[in-house]
C-alpha atoms as a PDB file:
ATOM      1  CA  UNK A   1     302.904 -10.044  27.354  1.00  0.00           C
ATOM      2  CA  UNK A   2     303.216  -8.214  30.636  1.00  0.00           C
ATOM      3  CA  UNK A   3     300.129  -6.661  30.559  1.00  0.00           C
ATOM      4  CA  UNK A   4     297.937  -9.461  29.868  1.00  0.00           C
ATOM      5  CA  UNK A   5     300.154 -11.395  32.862  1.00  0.00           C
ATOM      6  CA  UNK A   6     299.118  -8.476  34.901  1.00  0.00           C
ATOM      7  CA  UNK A   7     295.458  -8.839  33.802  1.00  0.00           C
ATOM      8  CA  UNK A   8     295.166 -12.251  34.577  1.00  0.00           C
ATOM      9  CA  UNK A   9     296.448 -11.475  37.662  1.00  0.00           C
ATOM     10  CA  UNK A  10     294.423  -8.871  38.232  1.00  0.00           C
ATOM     11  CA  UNK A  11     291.431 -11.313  37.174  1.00  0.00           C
ATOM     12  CA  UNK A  12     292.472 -14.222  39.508  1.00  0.00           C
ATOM     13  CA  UNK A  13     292.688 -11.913  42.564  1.00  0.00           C
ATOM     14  CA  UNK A  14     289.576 -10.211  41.778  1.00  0.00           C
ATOM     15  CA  UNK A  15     287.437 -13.880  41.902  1.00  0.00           C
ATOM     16  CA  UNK A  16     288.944 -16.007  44.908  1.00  0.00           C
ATOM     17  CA  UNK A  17     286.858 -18.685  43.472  1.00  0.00           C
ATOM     18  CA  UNK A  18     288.295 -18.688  40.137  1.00  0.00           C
ATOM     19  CA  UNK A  19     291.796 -18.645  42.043  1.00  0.00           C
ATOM     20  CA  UNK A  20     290.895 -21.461  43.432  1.00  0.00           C
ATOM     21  CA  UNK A  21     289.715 -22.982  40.451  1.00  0.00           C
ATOM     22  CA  UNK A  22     293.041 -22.875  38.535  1.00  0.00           C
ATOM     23  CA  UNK A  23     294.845 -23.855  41.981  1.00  0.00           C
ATOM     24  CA  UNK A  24     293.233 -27.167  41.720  1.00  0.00           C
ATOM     25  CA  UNK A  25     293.281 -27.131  37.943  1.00  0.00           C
ATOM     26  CA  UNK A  26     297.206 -27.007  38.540  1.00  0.00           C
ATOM     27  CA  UNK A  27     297.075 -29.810  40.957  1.00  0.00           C
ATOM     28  CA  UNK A  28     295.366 -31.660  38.295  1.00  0.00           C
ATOM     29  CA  UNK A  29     298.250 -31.000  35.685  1.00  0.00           C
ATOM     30  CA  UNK A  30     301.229 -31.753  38.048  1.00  0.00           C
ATOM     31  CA  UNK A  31     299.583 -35.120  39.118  1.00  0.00           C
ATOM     32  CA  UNK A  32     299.097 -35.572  35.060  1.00  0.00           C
ATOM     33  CA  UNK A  33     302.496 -34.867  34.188  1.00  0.00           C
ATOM     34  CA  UNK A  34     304.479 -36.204  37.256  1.00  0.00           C
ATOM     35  CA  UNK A  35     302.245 -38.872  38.476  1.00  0.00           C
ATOM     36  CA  UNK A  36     304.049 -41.913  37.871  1.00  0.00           C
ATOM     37  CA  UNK A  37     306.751 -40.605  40.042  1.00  0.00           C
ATOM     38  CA  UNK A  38     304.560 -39.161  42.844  1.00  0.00           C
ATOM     39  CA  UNK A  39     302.331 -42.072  42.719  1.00  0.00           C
ATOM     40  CA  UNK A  40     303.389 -44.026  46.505  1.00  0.00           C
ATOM     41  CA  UNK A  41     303.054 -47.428  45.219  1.00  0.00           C
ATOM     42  CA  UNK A  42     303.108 -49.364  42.425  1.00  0.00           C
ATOM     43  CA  UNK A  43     299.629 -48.643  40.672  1.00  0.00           C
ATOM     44  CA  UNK A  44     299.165 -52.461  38.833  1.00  0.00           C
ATOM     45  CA  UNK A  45     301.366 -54.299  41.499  1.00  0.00           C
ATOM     46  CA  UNK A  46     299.081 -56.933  43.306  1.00  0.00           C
ATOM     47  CA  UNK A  47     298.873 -57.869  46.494  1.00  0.00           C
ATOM     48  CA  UNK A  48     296.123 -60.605  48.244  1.00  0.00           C
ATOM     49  CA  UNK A  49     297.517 -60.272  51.294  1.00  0.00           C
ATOM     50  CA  UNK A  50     296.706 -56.830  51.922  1.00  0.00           C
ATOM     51  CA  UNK A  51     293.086 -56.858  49.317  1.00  0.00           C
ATOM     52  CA  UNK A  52     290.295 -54.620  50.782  1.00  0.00           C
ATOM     53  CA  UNK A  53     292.475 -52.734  53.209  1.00  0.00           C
ATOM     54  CA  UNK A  54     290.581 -49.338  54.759  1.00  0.00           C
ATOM     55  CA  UNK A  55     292.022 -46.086  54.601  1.00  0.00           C
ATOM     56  CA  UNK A  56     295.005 -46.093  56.703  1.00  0.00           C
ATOM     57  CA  UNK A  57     298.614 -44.569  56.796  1.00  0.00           C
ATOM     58  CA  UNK A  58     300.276 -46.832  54.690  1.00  0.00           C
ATOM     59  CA  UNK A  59     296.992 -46.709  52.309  1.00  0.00           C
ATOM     60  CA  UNK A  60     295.792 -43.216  52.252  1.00  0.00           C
ATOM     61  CA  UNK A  61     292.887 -44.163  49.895  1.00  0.00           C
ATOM     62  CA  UNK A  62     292.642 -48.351  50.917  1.00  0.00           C
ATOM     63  CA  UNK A  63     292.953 -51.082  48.670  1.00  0.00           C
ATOM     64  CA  UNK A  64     291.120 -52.645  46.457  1.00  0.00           C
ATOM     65  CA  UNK A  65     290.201 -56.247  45.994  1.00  0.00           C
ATOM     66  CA  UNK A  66     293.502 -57.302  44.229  1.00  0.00           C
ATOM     67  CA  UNK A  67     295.383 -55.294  47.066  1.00  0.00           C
ATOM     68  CA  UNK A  68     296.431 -52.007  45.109  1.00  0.00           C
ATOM     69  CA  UNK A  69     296.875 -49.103  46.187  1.00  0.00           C
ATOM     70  CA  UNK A  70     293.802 -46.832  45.300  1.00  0.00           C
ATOM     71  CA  UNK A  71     295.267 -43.972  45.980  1.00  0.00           C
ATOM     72  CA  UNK A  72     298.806 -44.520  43.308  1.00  0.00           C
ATOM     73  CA  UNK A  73     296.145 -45.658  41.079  1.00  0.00           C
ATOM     74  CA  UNK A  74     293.966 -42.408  41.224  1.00  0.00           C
ATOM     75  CA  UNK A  75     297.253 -40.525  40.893  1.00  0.00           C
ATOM     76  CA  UNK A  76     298.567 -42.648  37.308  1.00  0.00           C
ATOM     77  CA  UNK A  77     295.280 -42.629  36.097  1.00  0.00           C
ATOM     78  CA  UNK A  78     295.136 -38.529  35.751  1.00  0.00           C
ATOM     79  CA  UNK A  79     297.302 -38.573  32.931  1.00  0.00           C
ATOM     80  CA  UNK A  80     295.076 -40.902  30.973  1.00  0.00           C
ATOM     81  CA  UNK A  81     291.884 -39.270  31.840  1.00  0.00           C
ATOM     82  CA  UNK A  82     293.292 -35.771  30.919  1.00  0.00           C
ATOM     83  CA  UNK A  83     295.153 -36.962  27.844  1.00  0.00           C
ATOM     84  CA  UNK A  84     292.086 -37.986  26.575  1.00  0.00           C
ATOM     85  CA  UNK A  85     290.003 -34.955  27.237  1.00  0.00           C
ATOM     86  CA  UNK A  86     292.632 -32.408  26.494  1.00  0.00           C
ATOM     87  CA  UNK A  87     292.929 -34.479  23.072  1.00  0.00           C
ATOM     88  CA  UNK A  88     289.384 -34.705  22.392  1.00  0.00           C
ATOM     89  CA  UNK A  89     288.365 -31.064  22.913  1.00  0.00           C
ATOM     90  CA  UNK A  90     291.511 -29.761  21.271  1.00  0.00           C
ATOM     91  CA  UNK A  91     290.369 -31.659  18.129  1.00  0.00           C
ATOM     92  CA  UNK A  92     286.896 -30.273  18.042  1.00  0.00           C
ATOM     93  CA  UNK A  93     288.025 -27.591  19.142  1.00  0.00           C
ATOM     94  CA  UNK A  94     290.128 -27.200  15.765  1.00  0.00           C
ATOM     95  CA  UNK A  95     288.004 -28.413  13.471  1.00  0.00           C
ATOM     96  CA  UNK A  96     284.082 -26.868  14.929  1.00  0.00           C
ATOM     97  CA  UNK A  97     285.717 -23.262  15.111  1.00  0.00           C
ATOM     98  CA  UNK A  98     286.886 -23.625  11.708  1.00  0.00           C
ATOM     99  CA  UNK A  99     283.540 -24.822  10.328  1.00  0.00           C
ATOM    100  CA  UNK A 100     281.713 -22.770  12.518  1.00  0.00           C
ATOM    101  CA  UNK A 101     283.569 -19.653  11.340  1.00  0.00           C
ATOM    102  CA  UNK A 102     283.212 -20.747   7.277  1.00  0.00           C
ATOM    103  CA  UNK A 103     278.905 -20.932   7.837  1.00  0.00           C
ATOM    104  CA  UNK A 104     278.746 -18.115  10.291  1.00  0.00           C
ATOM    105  CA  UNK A 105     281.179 -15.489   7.750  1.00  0.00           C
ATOM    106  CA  UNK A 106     280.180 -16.956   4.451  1.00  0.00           C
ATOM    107  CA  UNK A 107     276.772 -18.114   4.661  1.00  0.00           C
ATOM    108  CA  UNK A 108     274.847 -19.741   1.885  1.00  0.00           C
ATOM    109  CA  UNK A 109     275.973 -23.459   1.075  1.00  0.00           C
ATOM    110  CA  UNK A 110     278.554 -23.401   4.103  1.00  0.00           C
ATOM    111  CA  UNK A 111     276.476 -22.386   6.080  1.00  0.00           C
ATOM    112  CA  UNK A 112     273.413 -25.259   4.723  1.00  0.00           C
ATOM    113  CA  UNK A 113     276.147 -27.513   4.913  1.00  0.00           C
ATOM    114  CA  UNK A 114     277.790 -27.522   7.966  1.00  0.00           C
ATOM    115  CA  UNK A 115     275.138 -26.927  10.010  1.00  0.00           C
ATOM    116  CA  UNK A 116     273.080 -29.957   8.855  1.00  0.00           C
ATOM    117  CA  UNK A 117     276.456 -31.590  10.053  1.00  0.00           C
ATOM    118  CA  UNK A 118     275.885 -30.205  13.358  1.00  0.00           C
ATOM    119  CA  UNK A 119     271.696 -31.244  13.840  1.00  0.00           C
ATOM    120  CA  UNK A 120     272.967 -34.671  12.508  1.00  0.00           C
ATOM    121  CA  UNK A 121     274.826 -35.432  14.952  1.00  0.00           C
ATOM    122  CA  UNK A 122     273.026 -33.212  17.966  1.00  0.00           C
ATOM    123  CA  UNK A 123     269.749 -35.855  16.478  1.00  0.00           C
ATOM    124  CA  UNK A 124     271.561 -38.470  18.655  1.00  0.00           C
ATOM    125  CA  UNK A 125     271.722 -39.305  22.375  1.00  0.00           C
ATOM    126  CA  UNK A 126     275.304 -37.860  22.681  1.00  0.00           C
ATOM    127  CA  UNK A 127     276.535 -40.703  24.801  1.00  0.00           C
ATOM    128  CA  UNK A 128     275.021 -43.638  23.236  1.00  0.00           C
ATOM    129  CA  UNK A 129     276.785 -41.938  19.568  1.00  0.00           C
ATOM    130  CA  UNK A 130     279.705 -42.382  21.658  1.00  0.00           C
ATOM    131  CA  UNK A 131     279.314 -45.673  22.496  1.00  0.00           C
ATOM    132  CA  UNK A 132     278.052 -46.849  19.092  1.00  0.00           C
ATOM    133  CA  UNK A 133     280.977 -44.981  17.507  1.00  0.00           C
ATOM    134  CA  UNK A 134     283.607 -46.720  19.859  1.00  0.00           C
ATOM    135  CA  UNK A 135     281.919 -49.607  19.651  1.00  0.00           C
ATOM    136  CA  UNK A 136     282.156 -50.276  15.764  1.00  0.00           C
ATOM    137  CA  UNK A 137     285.718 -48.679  16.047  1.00  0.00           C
ATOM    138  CA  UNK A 138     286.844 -50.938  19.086  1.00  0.00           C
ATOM    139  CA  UNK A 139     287.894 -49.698  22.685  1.00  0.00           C
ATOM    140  CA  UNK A 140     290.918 -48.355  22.152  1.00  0.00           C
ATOM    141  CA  UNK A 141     292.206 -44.895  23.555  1.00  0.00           C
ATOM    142  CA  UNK A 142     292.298 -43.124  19.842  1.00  0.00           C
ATOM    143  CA  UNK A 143     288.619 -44.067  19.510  1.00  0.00           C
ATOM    144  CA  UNK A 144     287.633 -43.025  22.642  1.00  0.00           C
ATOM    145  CA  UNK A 145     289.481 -39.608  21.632  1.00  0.00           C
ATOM    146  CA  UNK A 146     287.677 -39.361  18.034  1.00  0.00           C
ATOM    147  CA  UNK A 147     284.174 -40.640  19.359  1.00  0.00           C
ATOM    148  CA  UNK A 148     284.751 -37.748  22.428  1.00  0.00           C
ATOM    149  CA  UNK A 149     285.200 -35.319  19.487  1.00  0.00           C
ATOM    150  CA  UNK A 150     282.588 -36.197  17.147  1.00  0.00           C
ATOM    151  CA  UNK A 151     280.110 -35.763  20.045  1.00  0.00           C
ATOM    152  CA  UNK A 152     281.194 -32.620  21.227  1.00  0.00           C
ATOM    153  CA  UNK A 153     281.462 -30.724  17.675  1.00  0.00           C
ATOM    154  CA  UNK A 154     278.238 -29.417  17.718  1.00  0.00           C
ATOM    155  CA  UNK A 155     279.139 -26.885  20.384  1.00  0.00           C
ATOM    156  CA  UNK A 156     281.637 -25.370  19.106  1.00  0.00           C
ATOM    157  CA  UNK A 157     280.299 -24.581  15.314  1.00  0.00           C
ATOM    158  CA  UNK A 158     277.037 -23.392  16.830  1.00  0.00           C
ATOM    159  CA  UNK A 159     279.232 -20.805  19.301  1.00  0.00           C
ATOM    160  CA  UNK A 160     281.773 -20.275  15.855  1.00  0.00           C
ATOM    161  CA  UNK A 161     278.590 -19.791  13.646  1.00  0.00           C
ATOM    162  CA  UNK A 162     276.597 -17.758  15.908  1.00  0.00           C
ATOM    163  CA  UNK A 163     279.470 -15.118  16.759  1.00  0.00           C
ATOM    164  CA  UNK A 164     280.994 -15.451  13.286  1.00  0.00           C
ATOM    165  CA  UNK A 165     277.477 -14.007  11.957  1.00  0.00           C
ATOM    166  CA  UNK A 166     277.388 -10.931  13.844  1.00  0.00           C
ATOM    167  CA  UNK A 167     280.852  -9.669  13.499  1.00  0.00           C
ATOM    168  CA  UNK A 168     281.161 -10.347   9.490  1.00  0.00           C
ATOM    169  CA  UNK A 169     278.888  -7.213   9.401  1.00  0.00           C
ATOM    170  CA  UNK A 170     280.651  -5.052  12.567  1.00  0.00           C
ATOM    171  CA  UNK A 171     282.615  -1.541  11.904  1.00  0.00           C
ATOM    172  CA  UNK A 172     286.385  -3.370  12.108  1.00  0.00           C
ATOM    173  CA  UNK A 173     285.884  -5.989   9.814  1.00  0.00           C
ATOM    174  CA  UNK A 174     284.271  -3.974   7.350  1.00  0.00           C
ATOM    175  CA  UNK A 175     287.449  -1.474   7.983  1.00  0.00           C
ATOM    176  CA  UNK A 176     290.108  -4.258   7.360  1.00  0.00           C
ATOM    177  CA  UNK A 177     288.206  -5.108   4.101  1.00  0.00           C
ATOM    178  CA  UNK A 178     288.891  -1.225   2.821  1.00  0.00           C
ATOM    179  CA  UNK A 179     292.374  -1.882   4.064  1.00  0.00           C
ATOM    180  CA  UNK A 180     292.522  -4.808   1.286  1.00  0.00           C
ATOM    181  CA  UNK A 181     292.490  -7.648   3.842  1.00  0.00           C
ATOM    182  CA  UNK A 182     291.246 -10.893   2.430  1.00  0.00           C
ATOM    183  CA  UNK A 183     288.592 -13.251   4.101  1.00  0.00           C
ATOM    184  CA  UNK A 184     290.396 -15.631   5.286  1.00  0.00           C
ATOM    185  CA  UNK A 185     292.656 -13.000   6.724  1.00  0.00           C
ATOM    186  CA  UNK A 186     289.920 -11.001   8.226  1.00  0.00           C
ATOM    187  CA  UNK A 187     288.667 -14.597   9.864  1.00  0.00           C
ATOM    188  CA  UNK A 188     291.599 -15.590  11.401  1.00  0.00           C
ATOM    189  CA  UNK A 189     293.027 -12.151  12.229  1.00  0.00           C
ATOM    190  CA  UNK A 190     290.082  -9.800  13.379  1.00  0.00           C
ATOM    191  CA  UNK A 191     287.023 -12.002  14.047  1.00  0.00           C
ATOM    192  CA  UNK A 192     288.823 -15.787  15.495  1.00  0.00           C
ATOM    193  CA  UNK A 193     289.995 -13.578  18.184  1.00  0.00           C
ATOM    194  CA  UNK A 194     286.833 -12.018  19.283  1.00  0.00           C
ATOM    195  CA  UNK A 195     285.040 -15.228  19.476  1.00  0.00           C
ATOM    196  CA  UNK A 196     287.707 -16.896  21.489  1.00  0.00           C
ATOM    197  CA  UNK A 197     286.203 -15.617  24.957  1.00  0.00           C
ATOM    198  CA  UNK A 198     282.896 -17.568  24.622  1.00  0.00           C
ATOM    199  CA  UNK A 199     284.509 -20.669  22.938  1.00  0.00           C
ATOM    200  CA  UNK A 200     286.941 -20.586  25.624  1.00  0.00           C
ATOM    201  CA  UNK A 201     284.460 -21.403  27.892  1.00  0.00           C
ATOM    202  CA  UNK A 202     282.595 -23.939  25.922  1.00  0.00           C
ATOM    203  CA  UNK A 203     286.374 -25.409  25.938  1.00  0.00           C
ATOM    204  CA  UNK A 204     285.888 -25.824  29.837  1.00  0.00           C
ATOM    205  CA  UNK A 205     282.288 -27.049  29.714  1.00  0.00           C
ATOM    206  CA  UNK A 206     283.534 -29.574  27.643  1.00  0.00           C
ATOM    207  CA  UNK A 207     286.695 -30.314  29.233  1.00  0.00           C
ATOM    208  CA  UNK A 208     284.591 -31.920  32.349  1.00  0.00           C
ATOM    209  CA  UNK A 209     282.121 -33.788  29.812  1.00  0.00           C
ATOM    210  CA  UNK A 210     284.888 -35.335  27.879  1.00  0.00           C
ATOM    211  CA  UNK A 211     286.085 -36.656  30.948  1.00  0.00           C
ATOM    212  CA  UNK A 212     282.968 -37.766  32.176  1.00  0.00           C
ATOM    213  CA  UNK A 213     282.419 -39.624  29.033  1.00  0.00           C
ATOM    214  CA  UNK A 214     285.700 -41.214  28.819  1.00  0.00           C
ATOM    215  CA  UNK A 215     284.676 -42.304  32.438  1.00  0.00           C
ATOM    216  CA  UNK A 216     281.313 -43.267  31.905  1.00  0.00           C
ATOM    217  CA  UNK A 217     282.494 -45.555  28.544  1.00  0.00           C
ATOM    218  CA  UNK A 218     285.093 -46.933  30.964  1.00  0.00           C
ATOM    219  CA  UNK A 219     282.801 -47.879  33.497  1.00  0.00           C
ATOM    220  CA  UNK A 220     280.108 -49.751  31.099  1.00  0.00           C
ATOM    221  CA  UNK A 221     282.815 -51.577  29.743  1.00  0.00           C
ATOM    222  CA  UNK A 222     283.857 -49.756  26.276  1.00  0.00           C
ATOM    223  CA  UNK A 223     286.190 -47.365  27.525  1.00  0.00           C
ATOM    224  CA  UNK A 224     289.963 -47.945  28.537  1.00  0.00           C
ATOM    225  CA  UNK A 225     290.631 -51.893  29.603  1.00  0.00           C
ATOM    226  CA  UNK A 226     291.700 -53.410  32.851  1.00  0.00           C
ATOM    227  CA  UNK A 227     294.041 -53.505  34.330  1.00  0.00           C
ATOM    228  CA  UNK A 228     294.935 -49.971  32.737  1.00  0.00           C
ATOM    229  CA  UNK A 229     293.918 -47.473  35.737  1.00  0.00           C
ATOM    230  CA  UNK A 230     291.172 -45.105  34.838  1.00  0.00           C
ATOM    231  CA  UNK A 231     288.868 -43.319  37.356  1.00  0.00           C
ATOM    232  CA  UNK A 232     285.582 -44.689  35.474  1.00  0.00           C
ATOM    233  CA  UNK A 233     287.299 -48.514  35.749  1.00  0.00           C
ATOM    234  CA  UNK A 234     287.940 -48.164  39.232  1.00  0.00           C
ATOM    235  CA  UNK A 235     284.429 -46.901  40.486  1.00  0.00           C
ATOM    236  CA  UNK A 236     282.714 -49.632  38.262  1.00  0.00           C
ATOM    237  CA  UNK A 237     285.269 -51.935  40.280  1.00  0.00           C
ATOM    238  CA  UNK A 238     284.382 -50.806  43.243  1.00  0.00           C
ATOM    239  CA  UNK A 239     280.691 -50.132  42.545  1.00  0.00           C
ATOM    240  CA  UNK A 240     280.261 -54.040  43.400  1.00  0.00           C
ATOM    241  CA  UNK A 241     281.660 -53.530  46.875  1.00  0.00           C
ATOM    242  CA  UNK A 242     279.766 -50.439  48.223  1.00  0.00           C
ATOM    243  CA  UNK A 243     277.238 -52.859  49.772  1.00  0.00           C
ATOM    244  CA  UNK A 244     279.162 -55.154  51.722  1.00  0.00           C
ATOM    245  CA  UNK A 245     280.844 -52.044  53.193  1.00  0.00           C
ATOM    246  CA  UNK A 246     283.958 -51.757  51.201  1.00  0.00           C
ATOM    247  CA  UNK A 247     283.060 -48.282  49.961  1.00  0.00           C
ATOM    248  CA  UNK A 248     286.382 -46.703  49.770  1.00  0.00           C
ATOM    249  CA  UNK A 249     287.063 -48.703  46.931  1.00  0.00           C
ATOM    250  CA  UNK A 250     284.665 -46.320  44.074  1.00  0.00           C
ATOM    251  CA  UNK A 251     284.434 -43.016  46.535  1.00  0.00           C
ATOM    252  CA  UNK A 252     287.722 -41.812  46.350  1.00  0.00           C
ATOM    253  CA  UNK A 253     287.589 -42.456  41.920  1.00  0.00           C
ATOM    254  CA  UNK A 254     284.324 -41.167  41.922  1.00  0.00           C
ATOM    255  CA  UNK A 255     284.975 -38.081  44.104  1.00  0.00           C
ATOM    256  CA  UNK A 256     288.540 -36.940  42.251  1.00  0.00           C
ATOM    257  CA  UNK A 257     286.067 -37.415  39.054  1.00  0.00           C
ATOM    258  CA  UNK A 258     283.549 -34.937  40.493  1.00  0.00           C
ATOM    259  CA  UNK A 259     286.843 -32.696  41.546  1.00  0.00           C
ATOM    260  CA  UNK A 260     287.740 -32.784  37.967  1.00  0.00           C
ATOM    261  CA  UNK A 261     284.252 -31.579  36.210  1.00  0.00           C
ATOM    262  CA  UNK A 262     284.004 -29.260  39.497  1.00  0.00           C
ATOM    263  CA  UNK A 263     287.103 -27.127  38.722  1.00  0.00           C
ATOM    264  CA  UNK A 264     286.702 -27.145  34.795  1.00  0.00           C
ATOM    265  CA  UNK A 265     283.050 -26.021  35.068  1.00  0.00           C
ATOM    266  CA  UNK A 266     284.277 -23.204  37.519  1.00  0.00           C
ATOM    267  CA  UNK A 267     287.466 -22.712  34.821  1.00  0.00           C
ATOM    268  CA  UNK A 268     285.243 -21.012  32.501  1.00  0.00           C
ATOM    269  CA  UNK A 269     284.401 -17.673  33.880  1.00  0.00           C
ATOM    270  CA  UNK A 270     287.552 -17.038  34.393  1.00  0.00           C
ATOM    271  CA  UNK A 271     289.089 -17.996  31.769  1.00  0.00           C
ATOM    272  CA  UNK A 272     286.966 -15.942  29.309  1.00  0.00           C
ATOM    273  CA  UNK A 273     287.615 -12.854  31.818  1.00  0.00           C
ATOM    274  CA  UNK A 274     291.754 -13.429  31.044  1.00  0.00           C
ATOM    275  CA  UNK A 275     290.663 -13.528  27.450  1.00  0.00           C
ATOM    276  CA  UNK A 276     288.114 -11.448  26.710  1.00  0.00           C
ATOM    277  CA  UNK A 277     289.499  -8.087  25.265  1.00  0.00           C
ATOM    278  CA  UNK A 278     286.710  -5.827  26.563  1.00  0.00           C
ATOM    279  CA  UNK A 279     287.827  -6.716  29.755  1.00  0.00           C
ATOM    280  CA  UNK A 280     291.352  -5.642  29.344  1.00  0.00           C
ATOM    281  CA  UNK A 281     290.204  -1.976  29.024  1.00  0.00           C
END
């Protein structure tokens, strides 16, 4: 344990960028996990009186037309946005490895199988399968979650399959099988680990396009529902506004959204530098 704490720290300080990657990525957490109680105002408390406020003191981030406070709504929202994409890449996550690993070790019908699976679903516009799936399913967060998954499978079996394939033949595997290790031993104990690195940063890839496509369903109007705040909501809210000069209103959603893909796109290096094992020696 202490020596991969002192490789990751040795990793971190070695790429200021990726430092600063998981700085903001722990921003991004604490606002997710504590933002009800940081969040300055009440996030669905309305208020005419003060509707389309600019950025001031009192409203870091202005108001928007119903007189909330943009800026406690950006902060409540993280959890959902997150929640969402943590839930929907940990699910494909879970279940493309394991297929991916099954056609890229065994081959034959597994391998026919699943990856017919995979062009299936690749055949599609990923975002318009979302939005068909969510739409027949209904708008609700779980959907969102399983359509998010569905769409992003592909990845991870192709990375599973492709790695999977050229370590069922390499020197250590073929040494645990003369120790008497079974398959499914040999996938999850010898070969799972060695393709964690590059699935690791598929996971971050896909991280920032779950979000984006939780926020993108929100904003055409089959994502999360109103009054709920969710970054892709509040820019199509304030998308309405940007003419008549009101543009505070969906640039502060939109630019924590960008933020968010920004820091799990630059996640990935780093994170399969921490995990890689060749880079431990």
């Amino acid at each position: 344990m202490r020596a991969a704490l002192r490789h990751a720290r040795y990793v971190l300080s070695d790429n200021p960028v990726t430092l600063a990657a998981f700085v903001l990525f722990s921003g991004f957490v604490v606002l997710a996990v504590a933002g009800p109680w940081l969040a300055p105002y009440d996030p669905l408390a309305t208020d005419t009186a003060r509707a389309m406020q600019a950025p001031s003191l009192a409203h870091w981030f202005g108001t928007d037309a119903l007189g909330r406070d943009i800026l406690s709504r950006i902060v409540v929202a993280t959890r959902l946005d997150f929640g969402i994409a943590v839930s929907a890449v940990a699910l494909s996550f879970a279940l493309g490895i394991a297929l991916g690993l099954a056609a890229g070790f065994f081959g034959g019908w597994w391998d026919r199988v699943i990856l017919r699976l995979a062009d299936t679903i690749m055949a599609f516009p990923l975002f318009v399968l979302a939005m068909g799936i969510v739409a027949a399913l209904g708008n609700s967060v779980a959907n969102i979650v399983y359509a998010t998954a569905i769409i992003n499978l592909p990845f991870y079996i192709r990375v599973a399959r492709a790695e999977a394939g050229v370590l069922r033949n390499a020197g250590f595997v073929e040494a645990a099988r003369l120790s008497g290790n079974g398959d499914w031993r040999i996938l999850s104990h010898h070969v799972f680990p060695n393709i964690l690195p590059p699935a690791m940063v598929q996971v971050s890839l896909n991280m920032g396009w779950a979000i984006l496509n939780a926020a993108g369903l929100s904003f055409i109007g089959l994502g999360v529902r109103p009054p709920t705040p969710e970054w892709g909501i509040m820019v199509a809210e304030g998308a309405t506004y940007i003419i008549s000069g009101e543009w505070w209103v969906a640039f502060f959603p939109g630019a924590v959204l960008m933020l968010a893909v920004f820091c799990f796109n630059l996640l990935g290096d780093g994170l399969r530098d921490i995990i890689d094992p060749r880079r431990r020696t």
